[in-house]
N, C-alpha and C. Protein backbone atom coordinates (compact mmCIF):
# COMPACT_ATOMS: atom_id res chain seq x y z
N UNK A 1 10.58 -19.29 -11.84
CA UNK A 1 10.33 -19.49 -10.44
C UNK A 1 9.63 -18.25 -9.89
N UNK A 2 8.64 -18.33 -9.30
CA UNK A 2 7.88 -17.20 -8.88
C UNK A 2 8.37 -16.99 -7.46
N UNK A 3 8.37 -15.72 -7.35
CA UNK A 3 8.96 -14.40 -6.13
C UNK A 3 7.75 -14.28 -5.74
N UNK A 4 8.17 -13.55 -4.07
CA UNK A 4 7.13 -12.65 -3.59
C UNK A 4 7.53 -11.47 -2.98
N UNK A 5 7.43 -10.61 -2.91
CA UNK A 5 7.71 -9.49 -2.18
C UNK A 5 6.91 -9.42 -0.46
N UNK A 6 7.70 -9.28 0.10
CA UNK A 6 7.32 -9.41 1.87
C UNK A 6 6.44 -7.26 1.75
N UNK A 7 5.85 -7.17 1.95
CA UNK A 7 4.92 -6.10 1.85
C UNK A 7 5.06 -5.37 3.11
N UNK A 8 4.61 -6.68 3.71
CA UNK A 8 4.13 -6.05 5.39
C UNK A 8 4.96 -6.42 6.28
N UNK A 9 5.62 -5.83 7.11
CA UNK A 9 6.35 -6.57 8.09
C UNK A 9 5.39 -6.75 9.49
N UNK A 10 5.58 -8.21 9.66
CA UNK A 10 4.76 -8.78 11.05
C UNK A 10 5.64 -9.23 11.96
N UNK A 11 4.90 -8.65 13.04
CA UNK A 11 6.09 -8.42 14.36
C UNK A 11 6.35 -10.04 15.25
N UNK A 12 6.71 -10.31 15.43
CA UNK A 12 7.28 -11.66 15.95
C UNK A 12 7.66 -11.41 17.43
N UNK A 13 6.95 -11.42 18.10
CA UNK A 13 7.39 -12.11 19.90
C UNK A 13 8.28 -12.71 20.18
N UNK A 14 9.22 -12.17 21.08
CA UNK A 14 10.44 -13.32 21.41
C UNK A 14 9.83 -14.36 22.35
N UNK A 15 10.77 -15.04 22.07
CA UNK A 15 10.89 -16.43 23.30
C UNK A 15 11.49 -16.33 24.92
N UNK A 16 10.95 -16.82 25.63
CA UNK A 16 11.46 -16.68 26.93
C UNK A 16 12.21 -17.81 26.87
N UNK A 17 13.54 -17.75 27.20
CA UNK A 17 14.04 -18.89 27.19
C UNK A 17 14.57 -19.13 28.68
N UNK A 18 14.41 -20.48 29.39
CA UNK A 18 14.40 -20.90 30.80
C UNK A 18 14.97 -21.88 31.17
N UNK A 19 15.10 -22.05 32.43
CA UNK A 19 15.60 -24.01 32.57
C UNK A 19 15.63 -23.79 33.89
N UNK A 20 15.25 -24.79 34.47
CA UNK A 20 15.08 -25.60 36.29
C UNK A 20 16.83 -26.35 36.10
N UNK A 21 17.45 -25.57 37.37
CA UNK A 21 18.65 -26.01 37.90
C UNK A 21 17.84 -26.49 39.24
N UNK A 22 18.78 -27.42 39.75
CA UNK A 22 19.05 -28.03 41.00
C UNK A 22 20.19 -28.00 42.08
N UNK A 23 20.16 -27.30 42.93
CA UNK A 23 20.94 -27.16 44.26
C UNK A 23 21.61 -28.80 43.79
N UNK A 24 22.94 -28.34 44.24
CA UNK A 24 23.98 -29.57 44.27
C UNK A 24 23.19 -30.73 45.28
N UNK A 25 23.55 -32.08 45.29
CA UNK A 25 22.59 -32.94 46.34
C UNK A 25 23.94 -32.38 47.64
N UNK A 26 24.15 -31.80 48.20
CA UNK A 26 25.44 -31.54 49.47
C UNK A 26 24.32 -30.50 49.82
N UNK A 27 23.42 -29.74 49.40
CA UNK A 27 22.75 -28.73 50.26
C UNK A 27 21.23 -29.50 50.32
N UNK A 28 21.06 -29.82 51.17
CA UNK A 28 19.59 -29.84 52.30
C UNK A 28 18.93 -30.87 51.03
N UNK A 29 19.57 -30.80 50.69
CA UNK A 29 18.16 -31.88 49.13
C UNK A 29 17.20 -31.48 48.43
N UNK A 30 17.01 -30.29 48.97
CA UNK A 30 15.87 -29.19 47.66
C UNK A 30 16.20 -28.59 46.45
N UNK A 31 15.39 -28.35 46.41
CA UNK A 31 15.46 -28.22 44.47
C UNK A 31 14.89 -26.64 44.59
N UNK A 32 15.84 -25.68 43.71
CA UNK A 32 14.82 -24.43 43.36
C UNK A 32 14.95 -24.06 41.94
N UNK A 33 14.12 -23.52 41.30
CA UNK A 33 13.93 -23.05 39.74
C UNK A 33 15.18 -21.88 39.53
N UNK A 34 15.52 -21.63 38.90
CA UNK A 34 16.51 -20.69 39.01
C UNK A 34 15.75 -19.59 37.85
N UNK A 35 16.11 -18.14 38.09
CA UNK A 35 15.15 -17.42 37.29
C UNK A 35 15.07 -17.77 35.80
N UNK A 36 14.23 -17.74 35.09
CA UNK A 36 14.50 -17.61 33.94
C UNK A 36 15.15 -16.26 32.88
N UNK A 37 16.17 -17.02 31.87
CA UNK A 37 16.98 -15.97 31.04
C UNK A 37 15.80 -15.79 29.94
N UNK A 38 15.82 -14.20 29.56
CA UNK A 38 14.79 -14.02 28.36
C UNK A 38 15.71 -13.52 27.42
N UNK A 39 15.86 -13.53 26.35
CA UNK A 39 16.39 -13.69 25.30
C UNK A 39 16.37 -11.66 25.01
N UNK A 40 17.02 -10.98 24.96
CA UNK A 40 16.58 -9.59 24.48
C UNK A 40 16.13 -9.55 23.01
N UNK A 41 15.49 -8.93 23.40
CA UNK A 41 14.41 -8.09 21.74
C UNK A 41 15.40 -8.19 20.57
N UNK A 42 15.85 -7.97 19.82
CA UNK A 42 16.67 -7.28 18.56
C UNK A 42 15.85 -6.33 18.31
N UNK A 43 16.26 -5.38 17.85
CA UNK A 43 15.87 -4.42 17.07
C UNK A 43 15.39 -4.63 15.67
N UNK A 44 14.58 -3.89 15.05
CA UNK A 44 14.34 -4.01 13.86
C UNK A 44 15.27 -3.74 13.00
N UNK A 45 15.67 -4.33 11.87
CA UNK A 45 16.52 -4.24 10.50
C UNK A 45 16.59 -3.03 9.86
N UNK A 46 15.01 -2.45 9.83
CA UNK A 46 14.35 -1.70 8.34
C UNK A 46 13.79 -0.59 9.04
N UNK A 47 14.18 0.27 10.75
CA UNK A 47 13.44 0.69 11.45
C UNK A 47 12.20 1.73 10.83
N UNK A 48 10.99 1.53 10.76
CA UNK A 48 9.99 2.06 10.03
C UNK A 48 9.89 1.82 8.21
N UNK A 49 10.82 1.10 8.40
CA UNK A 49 10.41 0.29 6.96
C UNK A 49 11.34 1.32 5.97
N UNK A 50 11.73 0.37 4.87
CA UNK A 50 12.73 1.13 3.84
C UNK A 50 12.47 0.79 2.19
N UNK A 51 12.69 1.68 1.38
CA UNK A 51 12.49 1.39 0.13
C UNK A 51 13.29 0.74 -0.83
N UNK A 52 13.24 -0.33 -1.28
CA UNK A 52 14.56 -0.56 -1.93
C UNK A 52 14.47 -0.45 -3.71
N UNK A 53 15.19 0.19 -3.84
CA UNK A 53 15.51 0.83 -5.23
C UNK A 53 16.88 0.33 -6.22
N UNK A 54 17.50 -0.18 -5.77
CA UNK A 54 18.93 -1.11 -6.11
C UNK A 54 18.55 -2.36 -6.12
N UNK A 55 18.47 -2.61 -7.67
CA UNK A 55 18.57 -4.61 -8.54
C UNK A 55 19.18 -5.18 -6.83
N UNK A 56 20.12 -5.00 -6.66
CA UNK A 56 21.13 -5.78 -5.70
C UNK A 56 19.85 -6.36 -4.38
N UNK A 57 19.14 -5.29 -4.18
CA UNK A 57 18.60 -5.20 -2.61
C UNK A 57 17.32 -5.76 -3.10
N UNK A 58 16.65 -5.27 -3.92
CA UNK A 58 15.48 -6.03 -4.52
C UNK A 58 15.41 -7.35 -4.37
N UNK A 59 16.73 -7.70 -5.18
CA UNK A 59 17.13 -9.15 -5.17
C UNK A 59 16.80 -10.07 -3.63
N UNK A 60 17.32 -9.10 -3.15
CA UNK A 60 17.74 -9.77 -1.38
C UNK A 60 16.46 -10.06 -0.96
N UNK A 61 15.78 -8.97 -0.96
CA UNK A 61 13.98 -9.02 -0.34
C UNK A 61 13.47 -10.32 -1.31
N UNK A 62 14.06 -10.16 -2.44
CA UNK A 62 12.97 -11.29 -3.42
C UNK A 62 13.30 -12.70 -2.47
N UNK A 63 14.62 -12.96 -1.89
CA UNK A 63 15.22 -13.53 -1.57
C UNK A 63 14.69 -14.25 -0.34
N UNK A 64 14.26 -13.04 0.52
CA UNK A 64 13.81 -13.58 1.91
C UNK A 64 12.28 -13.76 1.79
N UNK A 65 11.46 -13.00 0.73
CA UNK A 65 9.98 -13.65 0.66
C UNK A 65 10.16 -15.08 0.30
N UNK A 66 11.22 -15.89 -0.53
CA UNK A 66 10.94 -16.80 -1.00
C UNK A 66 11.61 -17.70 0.10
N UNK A 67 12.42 -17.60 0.96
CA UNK A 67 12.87 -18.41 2.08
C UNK A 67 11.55 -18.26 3.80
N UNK A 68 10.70 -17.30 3.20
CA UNK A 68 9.61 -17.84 4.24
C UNK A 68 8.22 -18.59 3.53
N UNK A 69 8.13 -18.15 2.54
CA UNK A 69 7.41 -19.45 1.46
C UNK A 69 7.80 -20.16 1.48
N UNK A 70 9.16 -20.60 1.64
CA UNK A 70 9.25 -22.07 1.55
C UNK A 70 9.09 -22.87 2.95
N UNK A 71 9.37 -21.72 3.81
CA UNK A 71 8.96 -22.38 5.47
C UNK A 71 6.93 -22.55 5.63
N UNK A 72 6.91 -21.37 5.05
CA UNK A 72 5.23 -21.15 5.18
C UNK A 72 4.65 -21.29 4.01
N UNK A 73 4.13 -21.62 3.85
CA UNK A 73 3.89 -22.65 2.08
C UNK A 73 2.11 -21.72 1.89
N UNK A 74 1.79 -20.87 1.01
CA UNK A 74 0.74 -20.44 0.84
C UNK A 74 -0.51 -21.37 0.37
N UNK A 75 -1.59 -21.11 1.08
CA UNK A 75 -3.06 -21.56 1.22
C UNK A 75 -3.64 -20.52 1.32
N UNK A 76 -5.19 -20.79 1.09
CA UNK A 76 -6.37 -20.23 1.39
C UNK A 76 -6.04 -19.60 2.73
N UNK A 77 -5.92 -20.62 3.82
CA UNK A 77 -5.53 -19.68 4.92
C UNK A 77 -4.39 -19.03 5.37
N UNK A 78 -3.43 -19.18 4.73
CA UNK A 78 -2.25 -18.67 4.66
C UNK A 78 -1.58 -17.90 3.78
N UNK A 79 -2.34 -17.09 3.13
CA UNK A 79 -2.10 -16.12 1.83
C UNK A 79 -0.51 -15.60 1.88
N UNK A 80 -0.17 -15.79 0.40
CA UNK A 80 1.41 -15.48 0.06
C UNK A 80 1.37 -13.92 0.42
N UNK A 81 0.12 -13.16 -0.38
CA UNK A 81 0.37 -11.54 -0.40
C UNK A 81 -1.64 -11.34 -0.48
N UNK A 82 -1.30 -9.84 0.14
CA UNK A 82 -2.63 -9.50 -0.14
C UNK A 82 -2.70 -8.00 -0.80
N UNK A 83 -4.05 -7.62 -1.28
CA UNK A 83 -3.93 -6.53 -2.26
C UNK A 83 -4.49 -5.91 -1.40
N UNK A 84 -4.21 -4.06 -1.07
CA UNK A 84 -5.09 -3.38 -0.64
C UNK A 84 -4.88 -1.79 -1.78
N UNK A 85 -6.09 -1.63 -1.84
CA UNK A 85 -6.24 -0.15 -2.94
C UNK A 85 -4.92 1.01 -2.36
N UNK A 86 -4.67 1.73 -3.45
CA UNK A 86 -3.70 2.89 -3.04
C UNK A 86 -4.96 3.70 -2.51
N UNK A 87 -6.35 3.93 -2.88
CA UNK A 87 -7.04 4.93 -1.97
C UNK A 87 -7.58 4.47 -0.59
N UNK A 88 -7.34 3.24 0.38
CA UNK A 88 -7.65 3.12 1.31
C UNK A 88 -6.27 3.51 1.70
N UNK A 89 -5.05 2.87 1.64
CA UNK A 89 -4.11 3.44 2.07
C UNK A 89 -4.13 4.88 2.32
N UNK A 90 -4.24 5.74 1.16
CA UNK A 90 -4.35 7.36 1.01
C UNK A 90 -5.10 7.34 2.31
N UNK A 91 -6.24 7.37 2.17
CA UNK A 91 -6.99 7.72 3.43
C UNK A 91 -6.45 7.57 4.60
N UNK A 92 -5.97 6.78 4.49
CA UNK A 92 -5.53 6.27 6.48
C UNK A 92 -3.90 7.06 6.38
N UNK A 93 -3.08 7.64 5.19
CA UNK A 93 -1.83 7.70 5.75
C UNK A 93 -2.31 9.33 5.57
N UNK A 94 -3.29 10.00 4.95
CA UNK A 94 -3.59 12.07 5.09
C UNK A 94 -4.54 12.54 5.93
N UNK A 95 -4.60 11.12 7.14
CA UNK A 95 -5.49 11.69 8.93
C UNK A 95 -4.32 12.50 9.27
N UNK A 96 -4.56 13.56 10.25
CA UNK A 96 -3.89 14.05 10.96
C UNK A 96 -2.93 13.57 11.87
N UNK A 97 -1.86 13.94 11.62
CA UNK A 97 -0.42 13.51 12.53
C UNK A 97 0.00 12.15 12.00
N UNK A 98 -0.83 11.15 11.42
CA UNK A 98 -0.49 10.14 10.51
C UNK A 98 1.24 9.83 10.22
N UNK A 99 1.99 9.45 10.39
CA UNK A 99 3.80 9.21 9.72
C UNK A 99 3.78 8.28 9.33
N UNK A 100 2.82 6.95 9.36
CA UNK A 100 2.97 5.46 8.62
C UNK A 100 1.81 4.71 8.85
N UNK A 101 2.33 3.34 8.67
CA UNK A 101 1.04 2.53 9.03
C UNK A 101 1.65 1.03 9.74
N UNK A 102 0.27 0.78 10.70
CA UNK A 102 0.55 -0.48 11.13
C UNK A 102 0.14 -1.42 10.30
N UNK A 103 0.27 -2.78 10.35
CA UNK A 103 -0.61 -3.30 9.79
C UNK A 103 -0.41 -4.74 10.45
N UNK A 104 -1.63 -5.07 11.13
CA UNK A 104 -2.37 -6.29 11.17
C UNK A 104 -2.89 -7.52 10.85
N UNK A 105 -2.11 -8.47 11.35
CA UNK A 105 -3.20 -10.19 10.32
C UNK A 105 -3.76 -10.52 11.39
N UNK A 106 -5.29 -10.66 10.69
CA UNK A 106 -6.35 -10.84 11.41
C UNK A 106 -7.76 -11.89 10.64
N UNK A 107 -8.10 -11.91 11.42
CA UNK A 107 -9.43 -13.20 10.97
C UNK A 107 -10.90 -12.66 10.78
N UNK A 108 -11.25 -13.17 9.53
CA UNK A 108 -12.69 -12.28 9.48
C UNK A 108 -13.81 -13.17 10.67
N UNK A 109 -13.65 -14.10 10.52
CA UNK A 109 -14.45 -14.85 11.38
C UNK A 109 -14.19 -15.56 12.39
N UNK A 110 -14.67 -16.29 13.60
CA UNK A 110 -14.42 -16.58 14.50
C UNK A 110 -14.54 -17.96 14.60
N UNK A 111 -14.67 -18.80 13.81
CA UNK A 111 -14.73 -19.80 13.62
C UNK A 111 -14.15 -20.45 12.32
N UNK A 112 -13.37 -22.01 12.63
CA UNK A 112 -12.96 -22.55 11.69
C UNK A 112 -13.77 -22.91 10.25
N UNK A 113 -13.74 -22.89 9.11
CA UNK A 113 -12.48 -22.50 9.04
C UNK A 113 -12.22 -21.17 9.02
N UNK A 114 -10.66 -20.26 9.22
CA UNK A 114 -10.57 -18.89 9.53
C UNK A 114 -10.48 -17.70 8.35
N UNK A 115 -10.53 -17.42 7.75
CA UNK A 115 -10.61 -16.71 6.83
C UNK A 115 -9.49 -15.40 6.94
N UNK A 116 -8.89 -15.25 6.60
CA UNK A 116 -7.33 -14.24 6.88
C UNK A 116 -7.69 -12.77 6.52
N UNK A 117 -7.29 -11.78 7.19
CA UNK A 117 -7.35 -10.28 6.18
C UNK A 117 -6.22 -9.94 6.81
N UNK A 118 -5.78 -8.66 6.63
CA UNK A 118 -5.06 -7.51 6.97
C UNK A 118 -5.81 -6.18 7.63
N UNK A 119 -5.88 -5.79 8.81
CA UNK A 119 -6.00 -4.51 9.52
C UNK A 119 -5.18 -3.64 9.10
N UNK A 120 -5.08 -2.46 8.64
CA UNK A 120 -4.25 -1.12 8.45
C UNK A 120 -4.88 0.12 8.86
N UNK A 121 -3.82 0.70 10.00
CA UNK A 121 -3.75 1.93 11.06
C UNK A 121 -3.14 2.69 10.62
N UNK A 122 -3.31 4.08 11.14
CA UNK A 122 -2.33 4.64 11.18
C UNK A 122 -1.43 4.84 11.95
N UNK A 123 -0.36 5.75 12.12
CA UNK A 123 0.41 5.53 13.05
C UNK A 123 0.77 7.24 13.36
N UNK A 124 0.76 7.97 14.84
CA UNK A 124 1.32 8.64 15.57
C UNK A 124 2.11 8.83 16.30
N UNK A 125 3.00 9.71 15.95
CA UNK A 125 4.20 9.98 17.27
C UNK A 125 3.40 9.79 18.45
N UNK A 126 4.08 9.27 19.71
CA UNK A 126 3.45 9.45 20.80
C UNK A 126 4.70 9.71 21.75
N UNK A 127 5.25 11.10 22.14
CA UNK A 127 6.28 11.48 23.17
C UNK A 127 7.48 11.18 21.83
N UNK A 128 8.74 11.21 22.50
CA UNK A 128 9.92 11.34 21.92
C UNK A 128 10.10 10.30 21.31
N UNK A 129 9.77 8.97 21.51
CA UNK A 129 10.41 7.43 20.70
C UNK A 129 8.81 6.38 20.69
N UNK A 130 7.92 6.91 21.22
CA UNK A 130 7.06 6.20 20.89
C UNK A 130 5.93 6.30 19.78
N UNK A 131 5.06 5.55 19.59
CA UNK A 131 3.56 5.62 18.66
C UNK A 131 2.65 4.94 19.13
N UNK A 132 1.91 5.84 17.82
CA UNK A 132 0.44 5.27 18.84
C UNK A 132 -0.56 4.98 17.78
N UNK A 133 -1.37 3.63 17.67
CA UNK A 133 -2.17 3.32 16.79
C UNK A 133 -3.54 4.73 16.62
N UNK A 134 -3.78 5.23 15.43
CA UNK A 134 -4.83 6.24 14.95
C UNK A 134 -6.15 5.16 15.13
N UNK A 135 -7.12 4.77 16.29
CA UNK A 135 -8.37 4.32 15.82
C UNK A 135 -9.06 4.65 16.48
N UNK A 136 -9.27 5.69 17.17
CA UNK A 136 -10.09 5.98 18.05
C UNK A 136 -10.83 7.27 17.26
N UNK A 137 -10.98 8.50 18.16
CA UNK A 137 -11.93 9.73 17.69
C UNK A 137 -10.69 11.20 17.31
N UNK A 138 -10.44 11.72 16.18
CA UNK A 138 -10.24 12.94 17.00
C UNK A 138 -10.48 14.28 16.21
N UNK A 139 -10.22 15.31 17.04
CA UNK A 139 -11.10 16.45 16.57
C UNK A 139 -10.07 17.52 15.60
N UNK A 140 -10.90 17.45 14.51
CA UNK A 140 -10.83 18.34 12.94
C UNK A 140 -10.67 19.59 13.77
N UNK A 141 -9.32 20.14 13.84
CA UNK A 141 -8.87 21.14 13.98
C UNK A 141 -9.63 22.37 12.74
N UNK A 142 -9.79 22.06 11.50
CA UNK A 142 -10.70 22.97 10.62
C UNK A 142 -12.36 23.42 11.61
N UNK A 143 -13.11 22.47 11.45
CA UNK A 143 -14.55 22.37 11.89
C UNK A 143 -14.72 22.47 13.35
N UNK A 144 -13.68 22.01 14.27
CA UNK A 144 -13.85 21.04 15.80
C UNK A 144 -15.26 20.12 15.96
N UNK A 145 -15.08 19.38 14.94
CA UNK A 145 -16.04 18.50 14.59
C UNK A 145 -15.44 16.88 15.03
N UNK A 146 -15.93 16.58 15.62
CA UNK A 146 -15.20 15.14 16.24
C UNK A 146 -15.03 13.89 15.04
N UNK A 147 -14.35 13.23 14.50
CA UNK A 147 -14.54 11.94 13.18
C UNK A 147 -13.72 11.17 14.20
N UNK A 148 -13.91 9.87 13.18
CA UNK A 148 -13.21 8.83 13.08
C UNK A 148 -12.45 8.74 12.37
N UNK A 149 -11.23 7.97 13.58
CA UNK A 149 -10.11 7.54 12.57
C UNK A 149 -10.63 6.56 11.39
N UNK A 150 -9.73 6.78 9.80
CA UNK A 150 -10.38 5.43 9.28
C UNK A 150 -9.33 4.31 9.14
N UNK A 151 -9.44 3.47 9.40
CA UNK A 151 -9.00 1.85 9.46
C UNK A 151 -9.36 1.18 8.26
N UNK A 152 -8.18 0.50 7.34
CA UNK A 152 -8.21 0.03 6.37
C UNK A 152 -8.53 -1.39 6.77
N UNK A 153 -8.95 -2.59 5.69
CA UNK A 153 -9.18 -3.68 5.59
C UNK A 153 -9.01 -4.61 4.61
N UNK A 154 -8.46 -5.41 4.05
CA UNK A 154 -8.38 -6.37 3.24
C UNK A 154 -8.52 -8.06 3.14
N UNK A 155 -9.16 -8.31 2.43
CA UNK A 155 -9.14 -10.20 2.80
C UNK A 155 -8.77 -10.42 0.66
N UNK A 156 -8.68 -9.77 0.35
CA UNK A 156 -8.11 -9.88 -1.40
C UNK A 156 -6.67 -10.39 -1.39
N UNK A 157 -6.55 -11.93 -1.45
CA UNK A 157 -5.18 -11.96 -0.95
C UNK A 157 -4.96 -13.15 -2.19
N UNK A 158 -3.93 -13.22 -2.40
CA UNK A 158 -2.83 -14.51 -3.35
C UNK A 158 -2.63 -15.81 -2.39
N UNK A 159 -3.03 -16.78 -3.13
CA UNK A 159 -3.08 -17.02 -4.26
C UNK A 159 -4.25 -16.59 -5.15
N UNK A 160 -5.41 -16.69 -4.45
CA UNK A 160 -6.93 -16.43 -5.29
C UNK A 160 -7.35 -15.23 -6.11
N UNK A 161 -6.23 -14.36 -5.55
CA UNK A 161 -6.50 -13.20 -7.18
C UNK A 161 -5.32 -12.67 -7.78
N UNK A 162 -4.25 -13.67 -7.74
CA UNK A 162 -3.24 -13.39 -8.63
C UNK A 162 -2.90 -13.72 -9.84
N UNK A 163 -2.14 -13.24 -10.69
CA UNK A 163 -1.92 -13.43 -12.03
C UNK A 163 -0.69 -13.96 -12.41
N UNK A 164 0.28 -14.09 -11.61
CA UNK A 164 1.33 -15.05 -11.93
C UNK A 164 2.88 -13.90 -11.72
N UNK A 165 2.47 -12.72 -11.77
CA UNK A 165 3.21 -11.87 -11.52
C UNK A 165 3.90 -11.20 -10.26
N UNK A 166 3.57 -11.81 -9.52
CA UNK A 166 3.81 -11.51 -7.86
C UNK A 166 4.96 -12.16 -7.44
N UNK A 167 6.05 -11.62 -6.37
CA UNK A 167 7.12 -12.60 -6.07
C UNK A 167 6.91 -13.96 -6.17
């Protein structure tokens, strides 16, 4: 039975969850919406992501790639996993101030059909608890020479270049 390993974690939007109450019919006969309840955030599991090194935990991850494959069933446009080089990574995680990476699913084209990749950022402290995506300009403290951040890219994704070895 083939595994996958979940690679990237993609961030998921909560739900607003709502409902229209109605004034009892004893007051005036109008109707008002009553605010809507939003569901709070959860926190992340893995905060900045974790390595797992223990058969036991491996297991678990093998576990949950294969319980969203089976919800999300891989296609062409829906790639199980995608490959990106250890030297684009390198690059984008030894920019300055760099601590991780974002990473992005995104569409090469703008029209159906969509063609899938992966965006990869870097990532900066920004103040005490926040970050901040690396893609803009900034200046080489060596030279004071202005560069660009570099931004990784991938559309090399599974099923179409895998070998049978992948979760």
């Amino acid at each position: 039975m083939k595994h996958q390993l979940l690679l990237v974690a993609v961030a998921i939007s909560g739900a607003v969850v709502g409902r229209l109450t109605s004034l009892p019919p004893n007051i005036v006969g109008t109707a008002q919406a009553a605010t809507p309840q939003q569901t709070p955030p959860r926190g992340p599991r893995y905060p900045g992501g974790t390595g797992h090194d223990k058969p036991a935990a491996k297991e678990k991850a093998k576990g949950e790639a294969k319980r969203y494959q089976t919800k999300n069933p891989p296609s062409e446009n829906s790639p199980k996993a995608y490959l990106i080089s250890r030297k684009v990574i390198d690059s984008v995680l030894h920019q300055p101030g760099c601590i991780g990476l974002r990473i992005y699913p995104a569409y090469v084209n703008s029209q159906q059909p969509y063609e899938p990749s992966l965006i990869v950022v870097g990532v900066a402290r920004k103040g005490k608890t926040g970050y901040q995506d690396q893609v803009g300009t900034y200046q080489d403290n060596k030279t004071a020479v202005l560069r660009e951040y570099i931004v990784g890219q991938t559309d090399d994704r599974c099923p179409s270049s895998c070998d049978g070895t992948e979760y």
